[in-house]
Protein backbone atom coordinates (compact mmCIF):
# COMPACT_ATOMS: atom_id res chain seq x y z
CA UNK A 1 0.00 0.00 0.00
CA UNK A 2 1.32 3.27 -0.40
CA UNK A 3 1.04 6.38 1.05
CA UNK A 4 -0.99 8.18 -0.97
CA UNK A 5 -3.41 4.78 -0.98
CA UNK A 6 -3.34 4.86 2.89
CA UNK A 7 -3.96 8.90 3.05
CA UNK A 8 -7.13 7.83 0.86
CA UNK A 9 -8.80 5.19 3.13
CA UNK A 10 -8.30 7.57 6.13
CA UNK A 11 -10.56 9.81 3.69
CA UNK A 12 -13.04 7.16 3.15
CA UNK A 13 -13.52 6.12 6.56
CA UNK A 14 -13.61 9.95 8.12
CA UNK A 15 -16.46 10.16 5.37
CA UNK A 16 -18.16 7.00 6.57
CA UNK A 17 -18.24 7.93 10.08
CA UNK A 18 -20.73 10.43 8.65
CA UNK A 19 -22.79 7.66 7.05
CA UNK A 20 -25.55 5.11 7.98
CA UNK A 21 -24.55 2.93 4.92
CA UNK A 22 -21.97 1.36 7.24
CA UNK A 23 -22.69 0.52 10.92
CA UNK A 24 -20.54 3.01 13.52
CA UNK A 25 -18.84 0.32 15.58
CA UNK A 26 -17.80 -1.09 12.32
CA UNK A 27 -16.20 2.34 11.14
CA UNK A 28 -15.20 2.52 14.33
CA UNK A 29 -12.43 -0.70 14.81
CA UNK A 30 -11.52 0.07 10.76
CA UNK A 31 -10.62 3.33 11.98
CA UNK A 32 -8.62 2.06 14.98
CA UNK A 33 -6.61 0.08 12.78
CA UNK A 34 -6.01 2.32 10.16
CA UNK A 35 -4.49 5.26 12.93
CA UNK A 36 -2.44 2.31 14.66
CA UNK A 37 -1.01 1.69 11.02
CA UNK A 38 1.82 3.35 9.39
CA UNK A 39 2.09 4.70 6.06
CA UNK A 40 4.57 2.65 4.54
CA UNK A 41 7.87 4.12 4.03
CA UNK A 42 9.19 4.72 0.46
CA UNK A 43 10.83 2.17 -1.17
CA UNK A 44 14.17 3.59 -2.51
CA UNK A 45 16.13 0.97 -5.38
CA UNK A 46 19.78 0.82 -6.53
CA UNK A 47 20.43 -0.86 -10.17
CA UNK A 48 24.04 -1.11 -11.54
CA UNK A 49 24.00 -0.63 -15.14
CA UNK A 50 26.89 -2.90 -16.81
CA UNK A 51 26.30 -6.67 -15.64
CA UNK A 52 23.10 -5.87 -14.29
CA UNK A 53 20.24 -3.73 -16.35
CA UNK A 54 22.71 -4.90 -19.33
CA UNK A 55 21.72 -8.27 -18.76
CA UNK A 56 17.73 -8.22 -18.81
CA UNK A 57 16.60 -4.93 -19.42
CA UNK A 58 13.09 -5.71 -20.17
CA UNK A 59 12.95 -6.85 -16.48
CA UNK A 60 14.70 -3.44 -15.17
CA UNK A 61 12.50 -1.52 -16.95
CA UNK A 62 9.02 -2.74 -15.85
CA UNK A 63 10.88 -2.71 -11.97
CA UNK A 64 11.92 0.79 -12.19
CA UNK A 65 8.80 1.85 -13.77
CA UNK A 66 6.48 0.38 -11.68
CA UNK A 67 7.63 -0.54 -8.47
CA UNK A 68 9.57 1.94 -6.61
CA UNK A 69 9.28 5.03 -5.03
CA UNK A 70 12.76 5.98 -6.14
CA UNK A 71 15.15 4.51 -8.47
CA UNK A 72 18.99 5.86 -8.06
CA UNK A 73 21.38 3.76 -11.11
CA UNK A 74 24.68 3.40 -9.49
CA UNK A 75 27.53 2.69 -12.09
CA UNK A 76 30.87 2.55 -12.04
CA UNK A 77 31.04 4.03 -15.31
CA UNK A 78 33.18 7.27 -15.85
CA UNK A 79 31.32 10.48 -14.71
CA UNK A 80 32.53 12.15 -18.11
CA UNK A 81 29.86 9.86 -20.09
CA UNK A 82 27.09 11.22 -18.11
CA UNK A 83 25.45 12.29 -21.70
CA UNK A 84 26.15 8.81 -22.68
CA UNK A 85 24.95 6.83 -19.75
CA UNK A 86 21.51 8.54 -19.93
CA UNK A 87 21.11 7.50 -23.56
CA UNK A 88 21.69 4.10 -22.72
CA UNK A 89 19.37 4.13 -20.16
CA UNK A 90 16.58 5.86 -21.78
CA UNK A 91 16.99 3.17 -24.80
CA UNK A 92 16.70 0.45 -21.92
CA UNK A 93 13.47 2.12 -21.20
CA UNK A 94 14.75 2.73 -17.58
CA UNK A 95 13.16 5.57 -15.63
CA UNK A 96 15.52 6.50 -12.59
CA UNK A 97 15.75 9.50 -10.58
CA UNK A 98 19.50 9.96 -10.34
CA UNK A 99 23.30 8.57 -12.00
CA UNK A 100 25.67 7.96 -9.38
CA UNK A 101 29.24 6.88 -10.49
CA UNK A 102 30.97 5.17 -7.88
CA UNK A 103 34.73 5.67 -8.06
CA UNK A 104 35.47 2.62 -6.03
CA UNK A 105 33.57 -0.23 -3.93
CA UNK A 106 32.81 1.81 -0.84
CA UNK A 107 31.63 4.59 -2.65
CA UNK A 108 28.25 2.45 -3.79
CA UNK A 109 27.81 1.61 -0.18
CA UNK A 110 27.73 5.41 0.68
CA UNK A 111 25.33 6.01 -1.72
CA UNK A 112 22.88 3.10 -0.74
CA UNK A 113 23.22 5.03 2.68
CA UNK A 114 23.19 8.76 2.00
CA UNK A 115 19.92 7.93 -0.28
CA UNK A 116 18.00 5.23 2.11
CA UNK A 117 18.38 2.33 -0.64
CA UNK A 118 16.91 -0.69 0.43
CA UNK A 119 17.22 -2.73 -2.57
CA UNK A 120 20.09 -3.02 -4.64
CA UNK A 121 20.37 -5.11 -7.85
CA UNK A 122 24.26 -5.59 -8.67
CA UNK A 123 26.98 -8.28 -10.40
CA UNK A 124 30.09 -7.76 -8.62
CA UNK A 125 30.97 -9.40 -5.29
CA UNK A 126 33.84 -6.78 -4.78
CA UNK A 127 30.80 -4.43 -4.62
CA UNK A 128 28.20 -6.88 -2.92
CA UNK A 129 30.71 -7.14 0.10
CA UNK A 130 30.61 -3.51 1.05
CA UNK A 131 26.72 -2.33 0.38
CA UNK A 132 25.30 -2.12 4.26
CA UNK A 133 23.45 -4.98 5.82
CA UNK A 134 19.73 -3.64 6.13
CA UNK A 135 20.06 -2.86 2.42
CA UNK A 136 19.02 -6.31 0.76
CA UNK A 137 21.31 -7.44 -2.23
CA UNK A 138 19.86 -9.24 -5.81
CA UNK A 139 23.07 -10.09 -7.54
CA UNK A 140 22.61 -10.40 -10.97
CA UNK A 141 24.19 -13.81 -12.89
CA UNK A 142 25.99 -12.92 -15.86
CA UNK A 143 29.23 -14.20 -18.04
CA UNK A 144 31.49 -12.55 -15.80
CA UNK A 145 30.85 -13.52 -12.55
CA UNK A 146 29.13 -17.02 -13.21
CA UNK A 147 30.97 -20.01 -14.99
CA UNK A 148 27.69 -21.72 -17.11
CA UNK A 149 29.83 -24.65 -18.52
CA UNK A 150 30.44 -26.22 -14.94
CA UNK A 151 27.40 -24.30 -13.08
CA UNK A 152 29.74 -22.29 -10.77
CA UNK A 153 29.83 -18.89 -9.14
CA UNK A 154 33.39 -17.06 -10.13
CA UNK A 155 35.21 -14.92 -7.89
């Protein structure tokens, strides 16, 4: 549920309580429930770009389109191709909210921070290792990191 979904059922039942269509005690525990409730926090997603949206971008695309609240790309790719980067993405059919280029392993990790990412789709371990521990991880199999001839993870 989101927030705007929760912010419209508190609506709806402050303009029951007003009704007879609906009995009052019934309003009444709905209502309970609904103030003990939270509005669900935003759901912020990381998405490396080589190795990762590379890989199935059909699947990236629906994901970032339709699922979260926020979608940061974090590449390792050289800040210089910014122009570049965005072209790529747009022909992926990726909608994200920022391009971060991380410099080095512990720079994605500050990023999933700084930004509140709480899923992150990446393909390197080297990066994997250092992304924080309430953030969870979806590495992504690909011909660099996964042997397919004898069905084993590389490292």
């Amino acid at each position: 549920m989101t927030k705007e979904d929760w912010e419209f059922l508190v609506e709806v039942f402050d303009a029951l309580s007003f009704s007879s269509l609906v009995p009052a005690n019934t309003i009444k525990a709905a209502r309970v429930v609904l103030d003990d409730a939270k509005p669900p926090e935003p759901v912020a997603i990381g998405i490396d770009i080589d190795g990762t949206i590379d890989e199935c971008p059909e699947f990236f695309s629906k994901l970032s389109n339709a699922f979260a609240d926020a979608t940061y790309i974090l590449t390792g790719r050289d800040p210089e191709d910014v122009a570049d980067t965005a072209k790529d993405l747009s022909e992926f059919g990726i909608s994200f909210d920022t391009i971060h280029h991380a410099e080095n392993w512990e720079d994605k990790a500050k990023i999933c921070q700084k930004h509140k990412i709480r899923i992150m789709f990446e393909d390197q371990d080297e990066y994997i290792e250092h992304i924080p521990e309430d953030v969870l991880v979806l590495k992504v199999r690909n011909g660099g990191n996964y042997d397919f001839k004898n069905g084993k993870w590389l490292r």
